[in-house]
Protein backbone atom coordinates (compact mmCIF):
# COMPACT_ATOMS: atom_id res chain seq x y z
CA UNK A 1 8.87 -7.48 21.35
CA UNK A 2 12.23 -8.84 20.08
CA UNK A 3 12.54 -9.79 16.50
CA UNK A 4 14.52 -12.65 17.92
CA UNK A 5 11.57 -14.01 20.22
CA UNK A 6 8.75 -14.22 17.35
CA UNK A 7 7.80 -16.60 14.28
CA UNK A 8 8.67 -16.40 10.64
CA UNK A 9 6.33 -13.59 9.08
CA UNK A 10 4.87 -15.58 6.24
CA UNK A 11 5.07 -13.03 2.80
CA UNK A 12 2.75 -14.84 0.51
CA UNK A 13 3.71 -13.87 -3.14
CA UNK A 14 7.02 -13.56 -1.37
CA UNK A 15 9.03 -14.43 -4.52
CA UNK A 16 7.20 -12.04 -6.52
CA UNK A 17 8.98 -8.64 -7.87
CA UNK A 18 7.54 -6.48 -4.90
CA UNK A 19 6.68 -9.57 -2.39
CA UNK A 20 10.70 -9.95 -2.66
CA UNK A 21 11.60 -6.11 -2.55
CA UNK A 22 9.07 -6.37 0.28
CA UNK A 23 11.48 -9.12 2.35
CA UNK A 24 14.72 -7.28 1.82
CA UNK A 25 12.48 -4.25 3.48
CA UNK A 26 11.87 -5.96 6.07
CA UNK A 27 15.35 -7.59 6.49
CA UNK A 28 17.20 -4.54 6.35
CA UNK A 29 14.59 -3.02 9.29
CA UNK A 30 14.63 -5.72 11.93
CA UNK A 31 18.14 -8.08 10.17
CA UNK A 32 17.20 -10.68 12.80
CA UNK A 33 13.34 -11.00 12.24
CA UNK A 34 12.39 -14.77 11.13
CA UNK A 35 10.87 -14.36 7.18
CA UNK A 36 9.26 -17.29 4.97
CA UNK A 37 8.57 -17.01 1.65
CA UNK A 38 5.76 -18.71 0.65
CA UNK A 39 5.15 -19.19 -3.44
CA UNK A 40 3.11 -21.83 -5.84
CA UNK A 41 6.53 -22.39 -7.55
CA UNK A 42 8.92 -23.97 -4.40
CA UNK A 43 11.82 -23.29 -6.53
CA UNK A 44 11.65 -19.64 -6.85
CA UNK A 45 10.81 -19.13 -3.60
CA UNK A 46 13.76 -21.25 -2.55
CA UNK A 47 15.62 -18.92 -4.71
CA UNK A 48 14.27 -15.80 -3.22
CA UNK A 49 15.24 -17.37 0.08
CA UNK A 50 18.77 -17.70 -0.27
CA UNK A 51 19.35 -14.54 -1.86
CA UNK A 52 17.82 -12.97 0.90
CA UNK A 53 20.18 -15.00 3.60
CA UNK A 54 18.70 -16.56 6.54
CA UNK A 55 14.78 -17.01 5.16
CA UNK A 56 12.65 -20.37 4.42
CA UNK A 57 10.60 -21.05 1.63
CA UNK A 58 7.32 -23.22 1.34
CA UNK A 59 5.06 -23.77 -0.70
CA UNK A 60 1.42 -22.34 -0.56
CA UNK A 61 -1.94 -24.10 -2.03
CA UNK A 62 -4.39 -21.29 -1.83
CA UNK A 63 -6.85 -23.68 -2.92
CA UNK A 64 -6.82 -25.12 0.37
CA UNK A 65 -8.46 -23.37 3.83
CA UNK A 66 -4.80 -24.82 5.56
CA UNK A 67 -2.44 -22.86 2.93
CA UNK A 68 -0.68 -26.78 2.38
CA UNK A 69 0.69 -26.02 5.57
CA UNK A 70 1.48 -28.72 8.05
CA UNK A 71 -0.66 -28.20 11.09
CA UNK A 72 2.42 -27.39 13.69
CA UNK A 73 3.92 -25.01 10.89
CA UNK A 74 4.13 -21.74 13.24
CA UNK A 75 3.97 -18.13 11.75
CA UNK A 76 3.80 -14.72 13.75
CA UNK A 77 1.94 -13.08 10.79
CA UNK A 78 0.99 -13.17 7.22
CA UNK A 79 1.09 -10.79 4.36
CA UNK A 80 -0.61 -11.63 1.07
CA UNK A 81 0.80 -9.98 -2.14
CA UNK A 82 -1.93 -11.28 -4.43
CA UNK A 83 -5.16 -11.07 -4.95
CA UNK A 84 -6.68 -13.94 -3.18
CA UNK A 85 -10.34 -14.61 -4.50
CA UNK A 86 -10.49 -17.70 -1.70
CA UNK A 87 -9.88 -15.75 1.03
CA UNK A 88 -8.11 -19.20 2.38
CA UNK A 89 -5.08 -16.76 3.59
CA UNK A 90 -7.20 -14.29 5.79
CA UNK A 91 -9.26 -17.97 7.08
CA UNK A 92 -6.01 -19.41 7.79
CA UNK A 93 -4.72 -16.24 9.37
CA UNK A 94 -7.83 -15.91 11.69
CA UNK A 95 -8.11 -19.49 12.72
CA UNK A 96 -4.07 -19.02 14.00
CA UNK A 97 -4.90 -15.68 15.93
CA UNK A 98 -2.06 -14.25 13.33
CA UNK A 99 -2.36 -10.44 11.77
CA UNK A 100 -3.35 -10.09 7.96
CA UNK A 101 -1.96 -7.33 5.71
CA UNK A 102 -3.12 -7.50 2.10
CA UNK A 103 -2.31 -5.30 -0.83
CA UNK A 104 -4.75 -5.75 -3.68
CA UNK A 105 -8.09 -4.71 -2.98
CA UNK A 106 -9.82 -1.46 -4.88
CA UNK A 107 -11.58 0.29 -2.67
CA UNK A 108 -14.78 -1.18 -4.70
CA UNK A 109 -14.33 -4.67 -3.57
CA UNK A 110 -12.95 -4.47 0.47
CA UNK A 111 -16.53 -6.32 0.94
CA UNK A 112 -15.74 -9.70 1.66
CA UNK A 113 -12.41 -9.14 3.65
CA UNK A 114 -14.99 -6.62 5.93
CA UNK A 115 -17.31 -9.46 6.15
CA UNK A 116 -14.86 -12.43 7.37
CA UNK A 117 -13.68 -9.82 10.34
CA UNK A 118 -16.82 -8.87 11.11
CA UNK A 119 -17.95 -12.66 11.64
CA UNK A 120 -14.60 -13.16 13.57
CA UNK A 121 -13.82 -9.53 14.91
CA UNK A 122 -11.51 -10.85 17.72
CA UNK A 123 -9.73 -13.43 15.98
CA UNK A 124 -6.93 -11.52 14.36
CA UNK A 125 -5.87 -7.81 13.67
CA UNK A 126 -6.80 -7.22 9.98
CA UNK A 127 -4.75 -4.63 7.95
CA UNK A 128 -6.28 -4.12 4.84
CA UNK A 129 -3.43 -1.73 3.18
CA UNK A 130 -4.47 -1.52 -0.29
CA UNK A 131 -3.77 2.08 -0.40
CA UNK A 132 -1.73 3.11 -2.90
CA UNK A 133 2.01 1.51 -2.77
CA UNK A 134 0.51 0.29 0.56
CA UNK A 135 -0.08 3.34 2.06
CA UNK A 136 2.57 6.13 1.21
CA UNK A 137 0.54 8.13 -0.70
CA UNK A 138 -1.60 8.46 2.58
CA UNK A 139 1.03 8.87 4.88
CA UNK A 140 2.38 11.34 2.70
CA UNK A 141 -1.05 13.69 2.15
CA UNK A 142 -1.51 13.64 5.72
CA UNK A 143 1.98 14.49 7.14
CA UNK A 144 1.30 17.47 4.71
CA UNK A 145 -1.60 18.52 5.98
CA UNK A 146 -0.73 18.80 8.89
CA UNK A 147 0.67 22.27 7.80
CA UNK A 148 -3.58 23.45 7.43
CA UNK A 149 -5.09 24.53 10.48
CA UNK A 150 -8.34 23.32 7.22
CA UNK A 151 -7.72 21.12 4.31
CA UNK A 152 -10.79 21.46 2.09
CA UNK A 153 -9.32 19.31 -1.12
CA UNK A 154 -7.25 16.46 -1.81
CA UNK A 155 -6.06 16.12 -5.30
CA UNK A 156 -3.59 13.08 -5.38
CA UNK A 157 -1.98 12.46 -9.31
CA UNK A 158 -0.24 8.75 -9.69
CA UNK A 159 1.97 8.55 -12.35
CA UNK A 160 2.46 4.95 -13.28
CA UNK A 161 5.66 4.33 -16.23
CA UNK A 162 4.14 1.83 -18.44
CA UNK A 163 7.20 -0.47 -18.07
CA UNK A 164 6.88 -0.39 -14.19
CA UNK A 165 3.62 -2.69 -13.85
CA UNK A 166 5.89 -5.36 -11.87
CA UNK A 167 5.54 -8.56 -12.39
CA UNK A 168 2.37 -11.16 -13.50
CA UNK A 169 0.46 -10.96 -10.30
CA UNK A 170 0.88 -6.89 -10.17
CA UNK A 171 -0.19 -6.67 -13.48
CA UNK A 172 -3.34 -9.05 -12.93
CA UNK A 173 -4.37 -6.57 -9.90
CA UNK A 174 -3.97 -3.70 -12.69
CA UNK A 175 -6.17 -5.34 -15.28
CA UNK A 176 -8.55 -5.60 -12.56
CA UNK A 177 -9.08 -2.73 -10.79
CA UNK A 178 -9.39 -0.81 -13.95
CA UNK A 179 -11.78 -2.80 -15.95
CA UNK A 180 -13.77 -4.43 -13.47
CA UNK A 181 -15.53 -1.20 -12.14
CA UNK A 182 -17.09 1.19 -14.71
CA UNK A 183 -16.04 4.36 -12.16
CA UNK A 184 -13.92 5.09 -9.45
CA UNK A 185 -15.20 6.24 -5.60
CA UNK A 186 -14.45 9.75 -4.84
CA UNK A 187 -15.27 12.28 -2.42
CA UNK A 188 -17.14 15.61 -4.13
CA UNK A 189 -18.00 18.64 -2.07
CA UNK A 190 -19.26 16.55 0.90
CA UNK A 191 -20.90 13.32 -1.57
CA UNK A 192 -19.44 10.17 -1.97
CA UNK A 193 -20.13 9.53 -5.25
CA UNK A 194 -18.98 7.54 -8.08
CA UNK A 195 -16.84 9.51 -11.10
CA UNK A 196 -18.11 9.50 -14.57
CA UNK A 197 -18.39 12.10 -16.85
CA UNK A 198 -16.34 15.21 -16.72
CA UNK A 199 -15.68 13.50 -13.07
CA UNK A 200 -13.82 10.47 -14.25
CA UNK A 201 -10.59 11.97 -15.68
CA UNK A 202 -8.66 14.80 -14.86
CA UNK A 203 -5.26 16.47 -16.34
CA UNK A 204 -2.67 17.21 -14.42
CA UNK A 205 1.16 18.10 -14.92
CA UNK A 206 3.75 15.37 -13.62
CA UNK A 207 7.18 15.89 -11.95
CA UNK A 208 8.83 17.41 -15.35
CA UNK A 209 6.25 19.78 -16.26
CA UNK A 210 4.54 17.43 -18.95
CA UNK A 211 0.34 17.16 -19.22
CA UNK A 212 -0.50 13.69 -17.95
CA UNK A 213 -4.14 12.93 -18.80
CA UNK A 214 -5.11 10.86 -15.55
CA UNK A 215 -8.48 8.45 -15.02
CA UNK A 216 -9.93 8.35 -11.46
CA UNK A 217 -8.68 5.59 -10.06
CA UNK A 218 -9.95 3.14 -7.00
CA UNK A 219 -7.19 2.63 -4.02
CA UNK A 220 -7.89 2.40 -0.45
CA UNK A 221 -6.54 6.47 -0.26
CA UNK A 222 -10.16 7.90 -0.99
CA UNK A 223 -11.11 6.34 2.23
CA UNK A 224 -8.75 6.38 4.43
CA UNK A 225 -8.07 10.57 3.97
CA UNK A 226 -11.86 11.07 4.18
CA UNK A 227 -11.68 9.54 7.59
CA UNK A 228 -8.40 11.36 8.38
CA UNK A 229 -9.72 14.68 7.57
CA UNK A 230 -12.18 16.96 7.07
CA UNK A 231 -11.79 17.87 3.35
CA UNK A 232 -15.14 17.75 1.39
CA UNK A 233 -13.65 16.98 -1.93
CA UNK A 234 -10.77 14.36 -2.63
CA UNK A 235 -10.24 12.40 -5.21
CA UNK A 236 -6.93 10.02 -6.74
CA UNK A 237 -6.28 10.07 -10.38
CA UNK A 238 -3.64 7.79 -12.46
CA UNK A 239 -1.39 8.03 -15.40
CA UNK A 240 -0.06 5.10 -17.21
CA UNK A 241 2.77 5.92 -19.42
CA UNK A 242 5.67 7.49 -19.74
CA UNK A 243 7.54 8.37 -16.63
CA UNK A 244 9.20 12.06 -16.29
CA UNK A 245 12.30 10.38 -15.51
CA UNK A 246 12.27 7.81 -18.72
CA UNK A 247 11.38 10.72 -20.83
CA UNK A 248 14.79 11.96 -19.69
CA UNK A 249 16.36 8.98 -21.17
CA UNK A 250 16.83 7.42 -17.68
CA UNK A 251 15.10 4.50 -15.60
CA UNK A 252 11.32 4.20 -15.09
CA UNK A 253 9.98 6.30 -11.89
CA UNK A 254 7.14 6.21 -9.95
CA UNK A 255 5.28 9.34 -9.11
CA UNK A 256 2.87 11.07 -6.34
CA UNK A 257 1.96 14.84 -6.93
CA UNK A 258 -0.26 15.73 -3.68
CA UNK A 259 -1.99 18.91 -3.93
CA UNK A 260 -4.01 20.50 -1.19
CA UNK A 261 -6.45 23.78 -0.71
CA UNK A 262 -7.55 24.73 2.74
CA UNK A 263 -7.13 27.60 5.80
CA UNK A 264 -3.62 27.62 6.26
CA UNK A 265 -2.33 27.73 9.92
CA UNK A 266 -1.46 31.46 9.48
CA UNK A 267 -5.29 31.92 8.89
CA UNK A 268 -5.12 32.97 5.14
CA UNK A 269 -6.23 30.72 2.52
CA UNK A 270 -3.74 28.64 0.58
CA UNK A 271 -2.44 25.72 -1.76
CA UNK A 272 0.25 23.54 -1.66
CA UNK A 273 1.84 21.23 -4.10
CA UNK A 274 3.82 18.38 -3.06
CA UNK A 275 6.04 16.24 -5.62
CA UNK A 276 7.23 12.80 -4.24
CA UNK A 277 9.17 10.48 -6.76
CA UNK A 278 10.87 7.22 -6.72
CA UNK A 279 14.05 6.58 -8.67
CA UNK A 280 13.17 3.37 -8.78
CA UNK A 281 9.37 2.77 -9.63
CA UNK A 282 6.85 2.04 -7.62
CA UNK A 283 7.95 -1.94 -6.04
CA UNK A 284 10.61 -0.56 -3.81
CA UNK A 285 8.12 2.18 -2.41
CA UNK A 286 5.16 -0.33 -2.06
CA UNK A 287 8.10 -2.54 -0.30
CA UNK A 288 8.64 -0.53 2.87
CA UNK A 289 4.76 0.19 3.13
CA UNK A 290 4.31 -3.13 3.58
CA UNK A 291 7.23 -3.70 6.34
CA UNK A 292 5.80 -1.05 7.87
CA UNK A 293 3.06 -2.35 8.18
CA UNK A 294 4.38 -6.16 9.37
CA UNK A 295 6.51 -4.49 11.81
CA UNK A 296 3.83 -2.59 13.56
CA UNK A 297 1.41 -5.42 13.77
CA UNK A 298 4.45 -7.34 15.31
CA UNK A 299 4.95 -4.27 17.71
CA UNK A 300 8.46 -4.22 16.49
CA UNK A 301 7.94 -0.19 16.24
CA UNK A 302 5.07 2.46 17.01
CA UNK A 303 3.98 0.60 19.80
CA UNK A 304 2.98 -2.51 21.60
CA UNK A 305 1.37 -5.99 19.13
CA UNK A 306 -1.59 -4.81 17.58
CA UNK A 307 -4.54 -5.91 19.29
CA UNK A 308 -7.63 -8.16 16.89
CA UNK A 309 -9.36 -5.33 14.90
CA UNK A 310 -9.86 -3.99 11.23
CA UNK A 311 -7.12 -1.23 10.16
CA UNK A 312 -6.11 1.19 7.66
CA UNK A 313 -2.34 1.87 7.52
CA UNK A 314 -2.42 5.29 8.75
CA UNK A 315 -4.69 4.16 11.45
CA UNK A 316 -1.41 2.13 13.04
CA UNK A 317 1.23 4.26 11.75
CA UNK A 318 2.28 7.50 12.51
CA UNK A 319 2.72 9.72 8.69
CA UNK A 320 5.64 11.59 10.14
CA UNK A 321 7.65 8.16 10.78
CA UNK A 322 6.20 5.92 7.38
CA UNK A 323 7.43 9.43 5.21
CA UNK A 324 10.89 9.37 6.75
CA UNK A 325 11.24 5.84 6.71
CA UNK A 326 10.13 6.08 2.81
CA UNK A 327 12.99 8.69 2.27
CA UNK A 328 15.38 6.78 3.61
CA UNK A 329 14.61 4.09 1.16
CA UNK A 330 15.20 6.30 -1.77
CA UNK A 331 11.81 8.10 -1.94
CA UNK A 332 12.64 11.62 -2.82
CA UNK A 333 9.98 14.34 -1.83
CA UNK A 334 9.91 17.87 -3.26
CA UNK A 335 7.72 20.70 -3.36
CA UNK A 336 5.14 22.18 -0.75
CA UNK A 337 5.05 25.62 -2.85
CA UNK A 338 2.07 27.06 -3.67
């Protein structure tokens, strides 16, 4: 499908310090591809809008099942950046036939999003890509593993720089997901299980050789990778502080340290460390996980429009293109030693 030929794609929370990021993603992939950013505050979005070059702005009511919208207002897809306790943006989405992508669900709380495609399974695809930075830790791991003829354990640090939490809406999902659930889901030799105890925190040493004491921590990742593989244990842990690169006396980074244990493909037994950082924190990362993810539902890469169904990200696209589409946006990925 041409970008040329479709709808705006409708980035809800588009004027937002990732939902922005997000657009210019998605720009600088497909420069002709129709974008509206949609906001509470008109203004800002407006703003957003004509920075961006080419892009409306409107304003969205998520207090209402229509969005405000006018009832001929067209879209070709919507992506939510928030956390939408209505669920008015994945209605509206499946009453238009349009594909959903959201961002901000824990794995502990996917529930009612399951729920609203199971009642309406061939209304829309869903893509619920609350993985974490939408997906490119996952992509990532797996990409990696494919070096194991065996993984048997997926140990994914986060390092989050206390001054990268983004803007007001980011830092709501934060406050959340951390407090709202007394333990995290993980994956322990073969059990799904919920971490507390000894289970519940783990240290582990970040990109510049510092102890980071990390708590287990909720994303879509845990679920996703123990679909994806056949690993008995595998677990995601974060840090919240200070960032390798900070402690340097330069800007905030964001940081993914993927380690994996399995039957390598030369038959011996083996472990491999992976080290993936962003320069510029985590919005720019979670960004092109999320265009990614627009422009595959589209079927503006990867493969035809996306049929109605529910998704994971690395169910739709491949890990080998999502990594090197993340490096060319700056993500820098080291390591694979044992």
């Amino acid at each position: 499908m041409s970008a040329n030929a479709i709808e705006p794609v409708l980035i809800i929370g588009g004027s937002g310090v990732v939902g922005a990021q997000a657009a210019q993603a998605l720009r600088r992939l497909h420069p002709t591809l129709p974008i509206a950013i949609g906001g509470r505050d008109l203004a800002k979005a407006e703003a957003v809008a004509r920075r961006l070059g080419s892009a409306d702005a409107v304003a969205i009511d998520l207090t209402r099942a229509d969005l405000g919208q006018p009832e001929n207002k067209a879209y070709s897809a919507v992506a939510m950046f928030l956390k939408d306790d209505t669920l008015h943006s994945l209605d509206y989405a499946q009453a238009k036939g349009l594909p959903y992508l959201s961002v901000s669900s824990a794995s502990f709380e996917i529930g009612p999003e399951v729920a609203w495609f199971i009642r309406k399974p061939a209304s829309a695809p869903v893509l619920m890509a609350s993985n974490w930075l939408a997906g490119a830790a996952t992509f990532a791991t797996l990409q990696f593993a494919a070096g194991f003829d065996a993984v048997e354990t997926i140990e994914i640090s986060l390092v989050l720089d206390e001054k990268d939490m983004g803007g007001p809406a980011a830092y709501v999902d934060f406050d959340r997901i951390t407090k709202a659930a007394a333990s995290a889901q993980i994956l322990k030799d073969g059990h799904w299980m919920w971490a507390t105890g000894d289970d519940a925190a783990r240290r582990f040493e970040d990109s510049g050789g510092a102890l980071q004491q990390g708590q287990a921590y909720a994303p879509l990742d845990v679920l996703s990778l123990g679909a994806a593989t056949d690993a008995h244990s595998i677990r995601v842990d974060l840090a919240v502080g200070e960032s390798a690169s900070r402690r340097r006396g330069e800007h905030f980074s964001t940081e993914m340290i993927i380690e994996l244990t399995g039957r390598l493909k030369n038959g011996r037994p083996g472990r491999r460390r992976h080290v993936l950082v962003h320069p510029g924190g985590q919005a720019p990362v979670t960004a092109v996980g999320v265009a990614l993810g627009i422009e595959r539902l589209l079927g503006l890469a990867g493969g035809a429009a996306v049929p109605p169904g529910l998704y994971l990200p690395d169910v739709l696209i491949e890990p080998g293109y999502a990594l090197q589409r993340l490096q060319e946006f700056g993500l820098q990925v080291q390591g694979g030693q044992a």
